[in-house]
N, C-alpha and C. Protein backbone atom coordinates (compact mmCIF):
# COMPACT_ATOMS: atom_id res chain seq x y z
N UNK A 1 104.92 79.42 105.25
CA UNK A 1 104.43 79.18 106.59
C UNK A 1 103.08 79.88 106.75
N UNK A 2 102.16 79.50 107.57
CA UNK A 2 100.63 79.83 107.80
C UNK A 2 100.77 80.72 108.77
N UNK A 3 99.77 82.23 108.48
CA UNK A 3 100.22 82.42 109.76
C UNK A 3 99.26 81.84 111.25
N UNK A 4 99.70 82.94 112.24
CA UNK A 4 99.57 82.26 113.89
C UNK A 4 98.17 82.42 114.02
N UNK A 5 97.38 81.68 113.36
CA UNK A 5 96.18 81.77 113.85
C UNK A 5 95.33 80.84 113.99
N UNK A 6 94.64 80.41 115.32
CA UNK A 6 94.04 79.25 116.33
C UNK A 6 93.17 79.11 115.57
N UNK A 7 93.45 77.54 115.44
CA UNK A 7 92.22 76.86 114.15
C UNK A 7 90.86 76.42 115.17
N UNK A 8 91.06 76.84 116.49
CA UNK A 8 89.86 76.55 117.16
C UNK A 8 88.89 77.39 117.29
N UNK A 9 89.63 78.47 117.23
CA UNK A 9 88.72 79.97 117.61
C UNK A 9 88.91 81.69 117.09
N UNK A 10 90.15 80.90 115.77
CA UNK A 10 90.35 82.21 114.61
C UNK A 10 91.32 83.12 115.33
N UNK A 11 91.56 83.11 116.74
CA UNK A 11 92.31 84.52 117.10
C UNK A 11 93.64 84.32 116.51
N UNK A 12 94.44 85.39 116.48
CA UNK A 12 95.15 85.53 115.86
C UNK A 12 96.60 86.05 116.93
N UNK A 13 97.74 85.79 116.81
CA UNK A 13 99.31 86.22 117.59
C UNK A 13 98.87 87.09 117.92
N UNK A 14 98.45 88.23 117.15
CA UNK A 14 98.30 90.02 117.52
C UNK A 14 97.34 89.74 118.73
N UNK A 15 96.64 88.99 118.59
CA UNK A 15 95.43 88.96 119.95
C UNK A 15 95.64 87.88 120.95
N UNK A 16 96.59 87.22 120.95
CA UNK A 16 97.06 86.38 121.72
C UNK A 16 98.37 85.82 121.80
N UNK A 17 99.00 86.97 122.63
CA UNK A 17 100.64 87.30 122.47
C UNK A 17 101.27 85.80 123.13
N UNK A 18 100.66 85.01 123.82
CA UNK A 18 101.00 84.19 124.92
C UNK A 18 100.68 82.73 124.15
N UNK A 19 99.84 82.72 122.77
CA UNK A 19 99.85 81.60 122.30
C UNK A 19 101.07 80.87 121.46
N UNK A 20 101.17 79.86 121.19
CA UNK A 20 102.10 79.19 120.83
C UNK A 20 101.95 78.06 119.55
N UNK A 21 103.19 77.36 119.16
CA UNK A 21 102.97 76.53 117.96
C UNK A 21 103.13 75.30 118.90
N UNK A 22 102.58 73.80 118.20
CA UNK A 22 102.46 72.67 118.64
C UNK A 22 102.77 71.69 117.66
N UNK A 23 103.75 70.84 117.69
CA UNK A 23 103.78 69.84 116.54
C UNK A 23 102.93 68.63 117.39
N UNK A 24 102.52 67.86 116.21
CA UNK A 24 101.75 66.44 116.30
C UNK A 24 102.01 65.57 115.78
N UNK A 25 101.97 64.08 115.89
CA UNK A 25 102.50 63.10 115.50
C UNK A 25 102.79 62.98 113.97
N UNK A 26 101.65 63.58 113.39
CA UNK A 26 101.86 63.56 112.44
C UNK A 26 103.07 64.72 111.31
N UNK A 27 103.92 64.95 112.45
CA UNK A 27 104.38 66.38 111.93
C UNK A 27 105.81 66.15 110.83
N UNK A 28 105.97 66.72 110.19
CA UNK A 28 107.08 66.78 108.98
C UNK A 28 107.44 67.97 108.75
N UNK A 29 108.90 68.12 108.81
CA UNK A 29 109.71 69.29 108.87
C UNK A 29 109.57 70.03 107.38
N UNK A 30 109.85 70.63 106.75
CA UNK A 30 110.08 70.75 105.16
C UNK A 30 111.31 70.70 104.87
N UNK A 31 112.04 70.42 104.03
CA UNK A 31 113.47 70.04 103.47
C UNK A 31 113.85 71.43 103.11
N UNK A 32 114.97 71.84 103.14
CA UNK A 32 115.44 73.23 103.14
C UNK A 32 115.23 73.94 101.76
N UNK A 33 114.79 72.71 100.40
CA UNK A 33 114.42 73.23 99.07
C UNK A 33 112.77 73.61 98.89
N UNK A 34 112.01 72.90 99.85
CA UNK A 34 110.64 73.38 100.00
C UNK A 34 110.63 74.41 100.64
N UNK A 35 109.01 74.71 100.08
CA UNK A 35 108.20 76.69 100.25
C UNK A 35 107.00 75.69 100.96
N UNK A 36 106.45 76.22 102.04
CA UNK A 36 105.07 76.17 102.64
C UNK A 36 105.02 75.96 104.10
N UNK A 37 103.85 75.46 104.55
CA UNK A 37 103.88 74.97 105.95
C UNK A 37 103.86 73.59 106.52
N UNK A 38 104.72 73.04 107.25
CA UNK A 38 105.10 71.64 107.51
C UNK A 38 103.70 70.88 108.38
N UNK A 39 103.64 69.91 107.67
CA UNK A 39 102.55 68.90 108.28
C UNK A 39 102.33 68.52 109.67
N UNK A 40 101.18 69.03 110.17
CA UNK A 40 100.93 68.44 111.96
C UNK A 40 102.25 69.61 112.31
N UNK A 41 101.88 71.06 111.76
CA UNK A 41 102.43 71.72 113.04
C UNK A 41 101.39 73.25 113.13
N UNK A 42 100.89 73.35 114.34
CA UNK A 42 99.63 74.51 114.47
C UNK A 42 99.76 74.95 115.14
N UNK A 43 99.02 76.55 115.26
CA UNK A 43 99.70 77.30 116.14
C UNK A 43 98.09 77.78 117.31
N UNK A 44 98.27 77.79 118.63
CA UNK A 44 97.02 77.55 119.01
C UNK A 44 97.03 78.98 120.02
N UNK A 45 96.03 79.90 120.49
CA UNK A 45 95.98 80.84 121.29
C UNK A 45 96.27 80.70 122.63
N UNK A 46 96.25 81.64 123.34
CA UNK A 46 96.70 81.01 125.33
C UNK A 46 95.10 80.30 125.28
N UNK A 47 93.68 80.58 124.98
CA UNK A 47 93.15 80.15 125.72
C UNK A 47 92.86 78.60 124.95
N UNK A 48 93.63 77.90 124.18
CA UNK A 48 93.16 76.86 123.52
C UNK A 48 94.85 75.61 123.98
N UNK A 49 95.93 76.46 124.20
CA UNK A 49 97.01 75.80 123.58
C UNK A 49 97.70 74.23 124.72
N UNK A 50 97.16 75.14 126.08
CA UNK A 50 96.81 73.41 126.99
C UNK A 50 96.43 72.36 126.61
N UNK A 51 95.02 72.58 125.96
CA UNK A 51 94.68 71.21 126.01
C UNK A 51 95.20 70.77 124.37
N UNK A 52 95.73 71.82 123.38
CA UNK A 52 96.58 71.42 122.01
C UNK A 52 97.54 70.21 122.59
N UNK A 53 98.12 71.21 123.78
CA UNK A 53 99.44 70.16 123.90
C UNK A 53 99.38 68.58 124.61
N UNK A 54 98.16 68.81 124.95
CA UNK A 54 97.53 67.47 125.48
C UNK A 54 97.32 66.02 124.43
N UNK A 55 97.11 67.07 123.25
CA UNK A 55 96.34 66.19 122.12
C UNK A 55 97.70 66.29 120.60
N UNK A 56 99.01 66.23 121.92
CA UNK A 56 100.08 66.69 120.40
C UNK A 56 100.59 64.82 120.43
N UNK A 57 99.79 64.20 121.04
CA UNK A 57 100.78 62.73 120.85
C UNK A 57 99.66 62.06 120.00
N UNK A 58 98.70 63.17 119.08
CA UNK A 58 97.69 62.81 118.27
C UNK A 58 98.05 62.86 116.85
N UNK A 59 97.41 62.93 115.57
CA UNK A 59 97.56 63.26 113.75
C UNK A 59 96.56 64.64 114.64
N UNK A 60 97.29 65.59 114.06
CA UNK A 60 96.40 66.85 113.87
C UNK A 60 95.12 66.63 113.14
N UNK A 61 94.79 66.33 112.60
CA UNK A 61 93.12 66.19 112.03
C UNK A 61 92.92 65.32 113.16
N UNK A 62 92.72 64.42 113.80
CA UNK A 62 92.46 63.61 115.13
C UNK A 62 92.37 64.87 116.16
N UNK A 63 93.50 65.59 116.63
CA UNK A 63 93.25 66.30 117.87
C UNK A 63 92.59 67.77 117.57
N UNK A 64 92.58 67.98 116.18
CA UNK A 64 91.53 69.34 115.84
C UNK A 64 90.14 68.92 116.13
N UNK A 65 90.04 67.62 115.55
CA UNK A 65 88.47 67.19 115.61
C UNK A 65 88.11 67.54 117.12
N UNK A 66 88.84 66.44 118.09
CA UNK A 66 88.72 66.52 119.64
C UNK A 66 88.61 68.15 120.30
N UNK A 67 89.54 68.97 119.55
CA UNK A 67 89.04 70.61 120.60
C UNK A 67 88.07 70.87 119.75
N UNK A 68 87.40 70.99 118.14
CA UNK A 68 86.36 71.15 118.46
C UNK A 68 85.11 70.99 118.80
N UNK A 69 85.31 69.33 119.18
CA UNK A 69 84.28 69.23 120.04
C UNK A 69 83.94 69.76 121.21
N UNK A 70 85.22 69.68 121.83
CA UNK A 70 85.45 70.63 123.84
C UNK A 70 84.73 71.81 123.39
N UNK A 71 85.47 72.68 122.38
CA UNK A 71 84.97 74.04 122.38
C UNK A 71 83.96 74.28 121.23
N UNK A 72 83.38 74.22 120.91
CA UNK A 72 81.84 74.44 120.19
C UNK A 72 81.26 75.86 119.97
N UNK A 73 81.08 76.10 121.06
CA UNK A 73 80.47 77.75 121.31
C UNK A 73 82.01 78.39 120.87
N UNK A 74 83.11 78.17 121.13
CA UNK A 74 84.33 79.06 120.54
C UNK A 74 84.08 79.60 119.06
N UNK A 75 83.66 78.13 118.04
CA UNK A 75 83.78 78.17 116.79
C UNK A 75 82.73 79.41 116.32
N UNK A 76 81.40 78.96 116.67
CA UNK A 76 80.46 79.45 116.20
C UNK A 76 80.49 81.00 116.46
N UNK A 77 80.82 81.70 117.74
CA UNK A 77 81.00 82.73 117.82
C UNK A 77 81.98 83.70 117.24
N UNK A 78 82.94 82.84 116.91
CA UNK A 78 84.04 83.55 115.96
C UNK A 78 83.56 83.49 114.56
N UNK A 79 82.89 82.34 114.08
CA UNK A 79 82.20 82.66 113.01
C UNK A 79 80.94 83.95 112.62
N UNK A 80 80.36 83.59 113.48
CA UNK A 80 79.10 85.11 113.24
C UNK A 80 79.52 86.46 113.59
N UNK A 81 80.63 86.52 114.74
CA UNK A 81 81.72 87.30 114.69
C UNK A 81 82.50 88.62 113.17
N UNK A 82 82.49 87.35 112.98
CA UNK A 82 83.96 87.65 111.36
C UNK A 82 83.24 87.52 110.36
N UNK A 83 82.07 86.96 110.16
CA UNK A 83 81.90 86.39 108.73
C UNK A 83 81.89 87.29 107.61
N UNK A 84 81.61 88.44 108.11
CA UNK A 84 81.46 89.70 107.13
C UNK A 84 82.72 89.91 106.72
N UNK A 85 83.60 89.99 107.67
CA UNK A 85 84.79 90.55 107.62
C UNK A 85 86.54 89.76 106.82
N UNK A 86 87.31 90.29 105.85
CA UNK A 86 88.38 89.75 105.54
C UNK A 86 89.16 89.60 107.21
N UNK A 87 90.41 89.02 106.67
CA UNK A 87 91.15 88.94 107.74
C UNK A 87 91.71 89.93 108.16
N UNK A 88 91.77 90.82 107.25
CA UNK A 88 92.90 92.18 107.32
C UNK A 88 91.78 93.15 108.10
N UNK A 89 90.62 93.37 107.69
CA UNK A 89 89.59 94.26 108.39
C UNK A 89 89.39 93.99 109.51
N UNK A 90 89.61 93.07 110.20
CA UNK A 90 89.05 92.59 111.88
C UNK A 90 90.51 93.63 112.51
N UNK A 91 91.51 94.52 111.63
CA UNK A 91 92.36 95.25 112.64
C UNK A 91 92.65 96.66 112.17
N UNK A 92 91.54 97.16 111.51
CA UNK A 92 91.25 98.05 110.79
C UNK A 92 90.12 98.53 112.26
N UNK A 93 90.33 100.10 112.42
CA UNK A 93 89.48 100.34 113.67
C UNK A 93 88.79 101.59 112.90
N UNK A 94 87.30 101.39 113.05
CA UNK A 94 86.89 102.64 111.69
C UNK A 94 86.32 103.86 112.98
């Protein structure tokens, strides 16, 4: 499983206790002999996961495309944000 972190804007469960997972049309369970994460299911922050659930009667690549178009400035700022940084260091407080 992937973990909880908003493919719109990188935050992560620890930083967004109130976000949630969303399946999408395209979603597939895994069979109890498979290892990984099941298809068309994402997990989105409080400030993204409204309009996720808006766009869950979508194929996840379809309704990812659509928020990031809405949110734009989200992406980019989490990118210049982090870019330096692993994932594990953004909770590392020096």
């Amino acid at each position: 499983m992937r973990p909880a972190i908003c493919k719109v804007c990188n935050i992560s469960a620890v930083q967004s206790p109130n976000g949630e997972w969303v399946t999408f049309l395209d979603y597939k369970s895994l069979d109890e002999e498979e290892i990984g994460h099941p298809d068309g299911l994402e997990w989105f922050c409080e400030n993204h996961i409204e309009a996720a659930k808006l766009l869950s009667h979508k194929n996840y690549s379809d309704a990812l495309q659509e928020l990031q178009k809405k949110y734009p400035v989200a992406i980019s700022n989490t990118i210049e944000k982090n870019e330096n940084k692993k994932w594990w260091q953004q909770f590392i407080k020096h």
